[in-house]
Protein backbone atom coordinates (compact mmCIF):
# COMPACT_ATOMS: atom_id res chain seq x y z
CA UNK A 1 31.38 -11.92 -57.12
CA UNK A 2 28.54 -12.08 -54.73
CA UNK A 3 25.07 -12.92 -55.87
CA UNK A 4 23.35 -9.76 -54.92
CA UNK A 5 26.03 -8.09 -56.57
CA UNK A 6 25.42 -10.43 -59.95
CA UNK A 7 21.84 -9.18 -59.89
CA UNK A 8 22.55 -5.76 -59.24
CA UNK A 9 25.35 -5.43 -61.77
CA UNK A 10 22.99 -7.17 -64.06
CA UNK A 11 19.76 -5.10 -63.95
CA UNK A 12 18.32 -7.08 -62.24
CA UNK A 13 17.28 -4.02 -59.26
CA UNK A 14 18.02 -1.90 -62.61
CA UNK A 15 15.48 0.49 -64.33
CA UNK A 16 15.84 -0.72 -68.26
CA UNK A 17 13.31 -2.59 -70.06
CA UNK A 18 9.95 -3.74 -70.24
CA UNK A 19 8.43 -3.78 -66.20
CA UNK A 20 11.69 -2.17 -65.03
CA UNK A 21 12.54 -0.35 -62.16
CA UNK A 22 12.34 -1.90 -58.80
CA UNK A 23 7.85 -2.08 -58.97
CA UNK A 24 8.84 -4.28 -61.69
CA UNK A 25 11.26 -6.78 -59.93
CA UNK A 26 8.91 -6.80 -57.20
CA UNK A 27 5.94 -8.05 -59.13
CA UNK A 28 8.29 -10.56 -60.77
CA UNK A 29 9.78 -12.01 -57.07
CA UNK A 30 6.12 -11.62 -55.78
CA UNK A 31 5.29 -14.05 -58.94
CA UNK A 32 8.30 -16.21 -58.40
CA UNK A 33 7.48 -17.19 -54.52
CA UNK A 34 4.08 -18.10 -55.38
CA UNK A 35 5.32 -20.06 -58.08
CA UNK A 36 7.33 -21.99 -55.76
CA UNK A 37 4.98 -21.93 -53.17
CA UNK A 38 2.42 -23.89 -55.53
CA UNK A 39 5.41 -26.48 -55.75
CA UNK A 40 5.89 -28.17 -52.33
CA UNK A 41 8.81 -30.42 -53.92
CA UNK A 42 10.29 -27.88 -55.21
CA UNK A 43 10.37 -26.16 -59.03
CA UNK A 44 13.51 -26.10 -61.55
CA UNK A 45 14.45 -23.16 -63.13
CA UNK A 46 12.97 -24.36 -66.52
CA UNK A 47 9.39 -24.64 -64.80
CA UNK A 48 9.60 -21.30 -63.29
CA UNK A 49 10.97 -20.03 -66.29
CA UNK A 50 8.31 -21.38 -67.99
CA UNK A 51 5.47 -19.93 -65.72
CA UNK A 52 6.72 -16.77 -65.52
CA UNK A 53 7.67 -16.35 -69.46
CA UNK A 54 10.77 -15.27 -68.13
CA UNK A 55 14.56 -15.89 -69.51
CA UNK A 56 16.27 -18.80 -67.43
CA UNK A 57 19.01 -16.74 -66.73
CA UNK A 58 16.67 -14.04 -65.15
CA UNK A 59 15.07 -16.31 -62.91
CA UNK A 60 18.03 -17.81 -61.70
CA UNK A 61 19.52 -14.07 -61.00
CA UNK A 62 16.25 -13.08 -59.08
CA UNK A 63 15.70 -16.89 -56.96
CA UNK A 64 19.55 -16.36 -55.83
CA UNK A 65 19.17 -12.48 -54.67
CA UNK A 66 16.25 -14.38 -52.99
CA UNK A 67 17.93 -17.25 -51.66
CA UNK A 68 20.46 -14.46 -50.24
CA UNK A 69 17.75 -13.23 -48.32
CA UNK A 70 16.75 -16.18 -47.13
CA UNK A 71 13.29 -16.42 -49.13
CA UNK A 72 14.65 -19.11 -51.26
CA UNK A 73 16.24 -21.77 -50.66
CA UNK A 74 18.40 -24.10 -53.89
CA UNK A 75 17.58 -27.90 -53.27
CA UNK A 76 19.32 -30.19 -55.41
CA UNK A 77 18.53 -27.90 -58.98
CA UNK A 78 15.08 -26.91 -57.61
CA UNK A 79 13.66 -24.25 -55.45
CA UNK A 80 11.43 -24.23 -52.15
CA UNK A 81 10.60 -21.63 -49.69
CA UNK A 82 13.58 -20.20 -47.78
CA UNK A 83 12.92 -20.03 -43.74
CA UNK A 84 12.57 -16.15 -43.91
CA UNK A 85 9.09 -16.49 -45.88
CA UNK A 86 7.88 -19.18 -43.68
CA UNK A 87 8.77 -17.16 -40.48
CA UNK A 88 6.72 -14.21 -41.98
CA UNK A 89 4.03 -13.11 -39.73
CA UNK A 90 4.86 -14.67 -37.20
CA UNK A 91 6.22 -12.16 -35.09
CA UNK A 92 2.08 -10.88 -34.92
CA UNK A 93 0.10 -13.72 -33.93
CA UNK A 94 -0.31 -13.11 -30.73
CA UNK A 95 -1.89 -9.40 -31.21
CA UNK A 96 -3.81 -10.97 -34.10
CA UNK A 97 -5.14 -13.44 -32.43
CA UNK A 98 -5.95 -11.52 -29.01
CA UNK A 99 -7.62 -9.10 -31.10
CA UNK A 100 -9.76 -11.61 -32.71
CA UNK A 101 -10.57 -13.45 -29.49
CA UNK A 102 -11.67 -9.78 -27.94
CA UNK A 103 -13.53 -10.03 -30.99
CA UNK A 104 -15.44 -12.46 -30.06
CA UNK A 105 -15.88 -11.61 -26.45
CA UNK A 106 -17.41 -8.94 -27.08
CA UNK A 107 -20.32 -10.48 -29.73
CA UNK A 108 -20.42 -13.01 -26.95
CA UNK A 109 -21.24 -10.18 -24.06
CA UNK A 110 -24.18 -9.00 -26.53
CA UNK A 111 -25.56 -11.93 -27.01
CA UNK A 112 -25.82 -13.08 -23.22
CA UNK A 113 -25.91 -9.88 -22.10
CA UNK A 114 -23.32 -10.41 -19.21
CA UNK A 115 -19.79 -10.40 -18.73
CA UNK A 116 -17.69 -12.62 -21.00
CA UNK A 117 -13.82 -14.17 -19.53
CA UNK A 118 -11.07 -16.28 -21.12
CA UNK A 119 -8.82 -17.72 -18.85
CA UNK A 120 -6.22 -20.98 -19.17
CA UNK A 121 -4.01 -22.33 -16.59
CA UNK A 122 -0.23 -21.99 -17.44
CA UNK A 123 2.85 -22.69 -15.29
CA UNK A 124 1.19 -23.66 -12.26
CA UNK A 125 -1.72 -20.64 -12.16
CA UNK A 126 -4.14 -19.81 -13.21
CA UNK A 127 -4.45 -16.55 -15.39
CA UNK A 128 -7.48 -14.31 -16.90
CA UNK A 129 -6.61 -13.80 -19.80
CA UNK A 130 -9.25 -11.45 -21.17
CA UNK A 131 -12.43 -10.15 -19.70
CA UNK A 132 -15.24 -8.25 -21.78
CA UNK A 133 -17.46 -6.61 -19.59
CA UNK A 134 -19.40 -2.88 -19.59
CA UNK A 135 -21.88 -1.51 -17.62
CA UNK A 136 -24.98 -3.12 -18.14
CA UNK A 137 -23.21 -6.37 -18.03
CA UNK A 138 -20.39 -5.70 -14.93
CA UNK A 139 -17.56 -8.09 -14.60
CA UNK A 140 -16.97 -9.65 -10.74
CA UNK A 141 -15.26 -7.58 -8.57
CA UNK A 142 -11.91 -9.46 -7.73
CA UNK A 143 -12.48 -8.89 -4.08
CA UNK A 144 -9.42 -12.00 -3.15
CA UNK A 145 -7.30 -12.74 -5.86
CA UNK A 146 -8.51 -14.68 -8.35
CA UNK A 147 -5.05 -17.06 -8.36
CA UNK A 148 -5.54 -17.92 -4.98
CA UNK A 149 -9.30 -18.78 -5.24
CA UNK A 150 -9.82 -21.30 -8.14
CA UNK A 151 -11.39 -23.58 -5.79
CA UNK A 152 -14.50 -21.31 -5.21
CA UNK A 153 -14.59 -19.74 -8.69
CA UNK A 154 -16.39 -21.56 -11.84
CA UNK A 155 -13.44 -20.57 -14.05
CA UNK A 156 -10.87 -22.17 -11.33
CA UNK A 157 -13.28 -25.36 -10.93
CA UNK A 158 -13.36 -25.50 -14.93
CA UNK A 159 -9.25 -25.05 -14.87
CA UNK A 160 -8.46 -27.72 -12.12
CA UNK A 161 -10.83 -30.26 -13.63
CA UNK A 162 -9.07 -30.60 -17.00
CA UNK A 163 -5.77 -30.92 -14.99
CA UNK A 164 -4.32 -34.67 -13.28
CA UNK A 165 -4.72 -35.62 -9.97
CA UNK A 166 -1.58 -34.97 -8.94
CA UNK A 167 -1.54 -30.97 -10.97
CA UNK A 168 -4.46 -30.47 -8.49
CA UNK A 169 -2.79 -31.52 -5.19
CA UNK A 170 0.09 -29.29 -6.56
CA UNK A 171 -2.21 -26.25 -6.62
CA UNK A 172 -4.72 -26.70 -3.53
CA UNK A 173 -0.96 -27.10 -1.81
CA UNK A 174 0.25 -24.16 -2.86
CA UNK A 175 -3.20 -22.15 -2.58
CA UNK A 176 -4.86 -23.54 0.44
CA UNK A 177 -8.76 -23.55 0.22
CA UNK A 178 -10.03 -20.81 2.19
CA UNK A 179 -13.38 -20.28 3.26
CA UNK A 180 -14.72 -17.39 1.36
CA UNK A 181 -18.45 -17.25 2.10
CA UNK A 182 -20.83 -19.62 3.86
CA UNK A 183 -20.64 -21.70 0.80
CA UNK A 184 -17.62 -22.21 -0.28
CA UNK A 185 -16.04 -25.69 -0.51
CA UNK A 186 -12.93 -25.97 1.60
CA UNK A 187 -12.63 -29.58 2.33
CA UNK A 188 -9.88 -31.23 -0.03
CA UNK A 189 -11.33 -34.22 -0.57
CA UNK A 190 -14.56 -33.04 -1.19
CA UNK A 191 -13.11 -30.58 -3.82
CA UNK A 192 -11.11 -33.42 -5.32
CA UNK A 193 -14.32 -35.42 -5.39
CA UNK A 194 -16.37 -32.76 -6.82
CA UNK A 195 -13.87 -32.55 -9.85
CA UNK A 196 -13.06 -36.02 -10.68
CA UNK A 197 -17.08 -36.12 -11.49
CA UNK A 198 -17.33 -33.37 -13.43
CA UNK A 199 -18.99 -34.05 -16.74
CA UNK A 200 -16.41 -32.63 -19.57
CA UNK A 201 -19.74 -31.48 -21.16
CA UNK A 202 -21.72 -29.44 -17.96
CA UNK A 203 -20.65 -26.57 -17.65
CA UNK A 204 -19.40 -25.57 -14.01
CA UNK A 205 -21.34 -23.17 -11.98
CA UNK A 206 -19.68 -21.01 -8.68
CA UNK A 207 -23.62 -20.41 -6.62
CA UNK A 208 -22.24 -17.83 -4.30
CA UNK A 209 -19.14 -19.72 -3.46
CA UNK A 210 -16.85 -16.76 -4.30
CA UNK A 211 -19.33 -14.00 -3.85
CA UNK A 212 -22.62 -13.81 -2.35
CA UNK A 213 -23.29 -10.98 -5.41
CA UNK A 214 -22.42 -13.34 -7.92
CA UNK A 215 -22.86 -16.81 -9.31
CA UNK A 216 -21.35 -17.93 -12.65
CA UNK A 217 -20.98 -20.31 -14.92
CA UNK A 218 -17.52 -21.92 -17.04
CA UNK A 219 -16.44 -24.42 -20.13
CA UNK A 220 -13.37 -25.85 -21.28
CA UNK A 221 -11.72 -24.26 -24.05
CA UNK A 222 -9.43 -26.49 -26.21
CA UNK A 223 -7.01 -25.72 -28.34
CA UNK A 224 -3.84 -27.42 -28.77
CA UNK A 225 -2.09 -27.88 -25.42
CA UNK A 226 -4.15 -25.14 -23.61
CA UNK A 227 -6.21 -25.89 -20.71
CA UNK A 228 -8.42 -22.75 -20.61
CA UNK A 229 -12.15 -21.86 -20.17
CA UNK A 230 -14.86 -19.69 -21.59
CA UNK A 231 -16.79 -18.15 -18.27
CA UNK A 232 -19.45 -15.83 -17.80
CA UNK A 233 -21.21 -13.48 -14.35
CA UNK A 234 -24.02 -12.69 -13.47
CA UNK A 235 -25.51 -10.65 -10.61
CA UNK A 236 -27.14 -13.08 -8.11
CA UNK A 237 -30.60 -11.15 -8.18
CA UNK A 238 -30.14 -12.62 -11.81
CA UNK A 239 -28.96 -16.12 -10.70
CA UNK A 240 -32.28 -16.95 -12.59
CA UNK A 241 -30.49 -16.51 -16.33
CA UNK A 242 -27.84 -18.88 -15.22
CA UNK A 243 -28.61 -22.27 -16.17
CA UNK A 244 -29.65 -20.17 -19.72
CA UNK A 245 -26.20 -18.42 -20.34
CA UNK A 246 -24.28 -21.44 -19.71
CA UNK A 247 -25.78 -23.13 -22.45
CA UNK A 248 -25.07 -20.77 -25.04
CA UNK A 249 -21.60 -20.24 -23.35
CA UNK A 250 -21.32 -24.19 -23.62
CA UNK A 251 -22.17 -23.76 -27.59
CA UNK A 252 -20.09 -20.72 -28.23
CA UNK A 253 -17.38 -22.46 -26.66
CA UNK A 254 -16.43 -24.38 -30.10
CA UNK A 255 -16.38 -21.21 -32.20
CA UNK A 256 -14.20 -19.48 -29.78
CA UNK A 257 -11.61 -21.95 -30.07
CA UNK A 258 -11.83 -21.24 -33.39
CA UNK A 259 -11.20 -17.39 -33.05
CA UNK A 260 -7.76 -18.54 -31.24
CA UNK A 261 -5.97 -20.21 -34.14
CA UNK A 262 -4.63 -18.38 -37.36
């Protein structure tokens, strides 16, 4: 006879009794995983048992219709959390933590009172990952793709910096520097140089080197194994607020990182 069947044939899932009725056995597994949750090395049946004022042979019914399920797992006479309860939740972190990040881009817009980006470099490119931006404070217009460009923009400065020497011949290969205003750096080495001195701690600025509308201003985001960047626009008639706006970005950029993990 199967275990589930055991419990069901035994009232376990039943409605007789003090608590019965399926509320009942769901308080009493609810109880059960946290009891064995607050054992890392595991809990016997007698401590469980014990902690739950429960009959032995109760417990062991309910921990095996668990253990079916994959909640529980039977080590050696104890218990410990099965792989389906650690996998719980997992299946919406990244909408919870996209959400929260959004979260924070947009407290981050109010405060600076310009547009807010997120952006990491992944798989060769670079990607924006999230940009928080309304009318009072609009975001860059994305007149040549922003992929293609990291060598004029302050986000794709920030990017390339945190990556090796040899990651950043790999990209300026496969995105040649163009020239896209009279400012814009498209001189390899001088790029290269430009990077391998970039304080970790300054943030980077683009002065019209994408845009002769726009300057802006970037910091390294980390968090685990990203390489990403907090950035921020301005309108160059307000290229004054710069220097400003990158050091609160530079001092919201701890927070942020924050806001990523759950």
């Amino acid at each position: 006879m199967s275990t589930a069947s055991r419990g069901r044939e035994g009232g376990l899932l039943g409605s007789g009794g003090p608590g019965g009725g399926p509320f009942g056995t769901l308080r009493r597994a609810l109880r059960l995983l946290e009891a064995v949750d607050r054992r890392p090395d595991g809990a016997t049946l007698a401590e469980l048992a014990r902690e739950l004022t429960l009959p032995q042979e109760q417990v062991r019914l309910l921990a095996e219709e668990l253990e079916t399920e994959g909640y529980l797992v039977g080590l050696d006479g104890s218990w410990a959390l099965g792989g389906a309860f650690t996998l719980l939740g997992t299946q919406h972190r990244e909408p919870m933590v996209r959400a929260r990040l959004h979260h924070r881009l947009e407290e981050l817009r109010e405060e600076l009172g310009a547009a807010v980006y997120f952006s990491r470099y992944h798989d060769g490119e670079l990607s924006v990952e999230a940009v928080c931006a309304d009318e009072q404070a609009p975001a860059v217009h994305e007149w040549a793709d922003f992929r293609a460009t990291a060598h004029a923009s302050a986000i794709g400065k920030c990017l390339l910096a945190q990556l090796d020497h040899d990651a950043r011949l790999d990209h300026l290969a496969r995105h040649p520097a163009a020239r896209l205003t009279a400012r814009t750096i498209t001189e390899t080495d001088r790029l290269l140089h430009r990077l391998d001195r970039q304080p970790a701690t300054v943030p980077v600025l683009d002065l019209q080197e994408y845009s002769m509308d726009t300057v802006c201003a970037a910091v390294p985001i980390v968090a685990g194994s990203t390489v990403g960047c907090l950035a921020t626009s301005l309108p160059v008639a307000q290229a004054h607020r710069l220097r400003e706006a990158a050091e609160l970005l530079a001092a919201r950029a701890t927070p942020l990182m924050l806001a990523m993990a759950v």
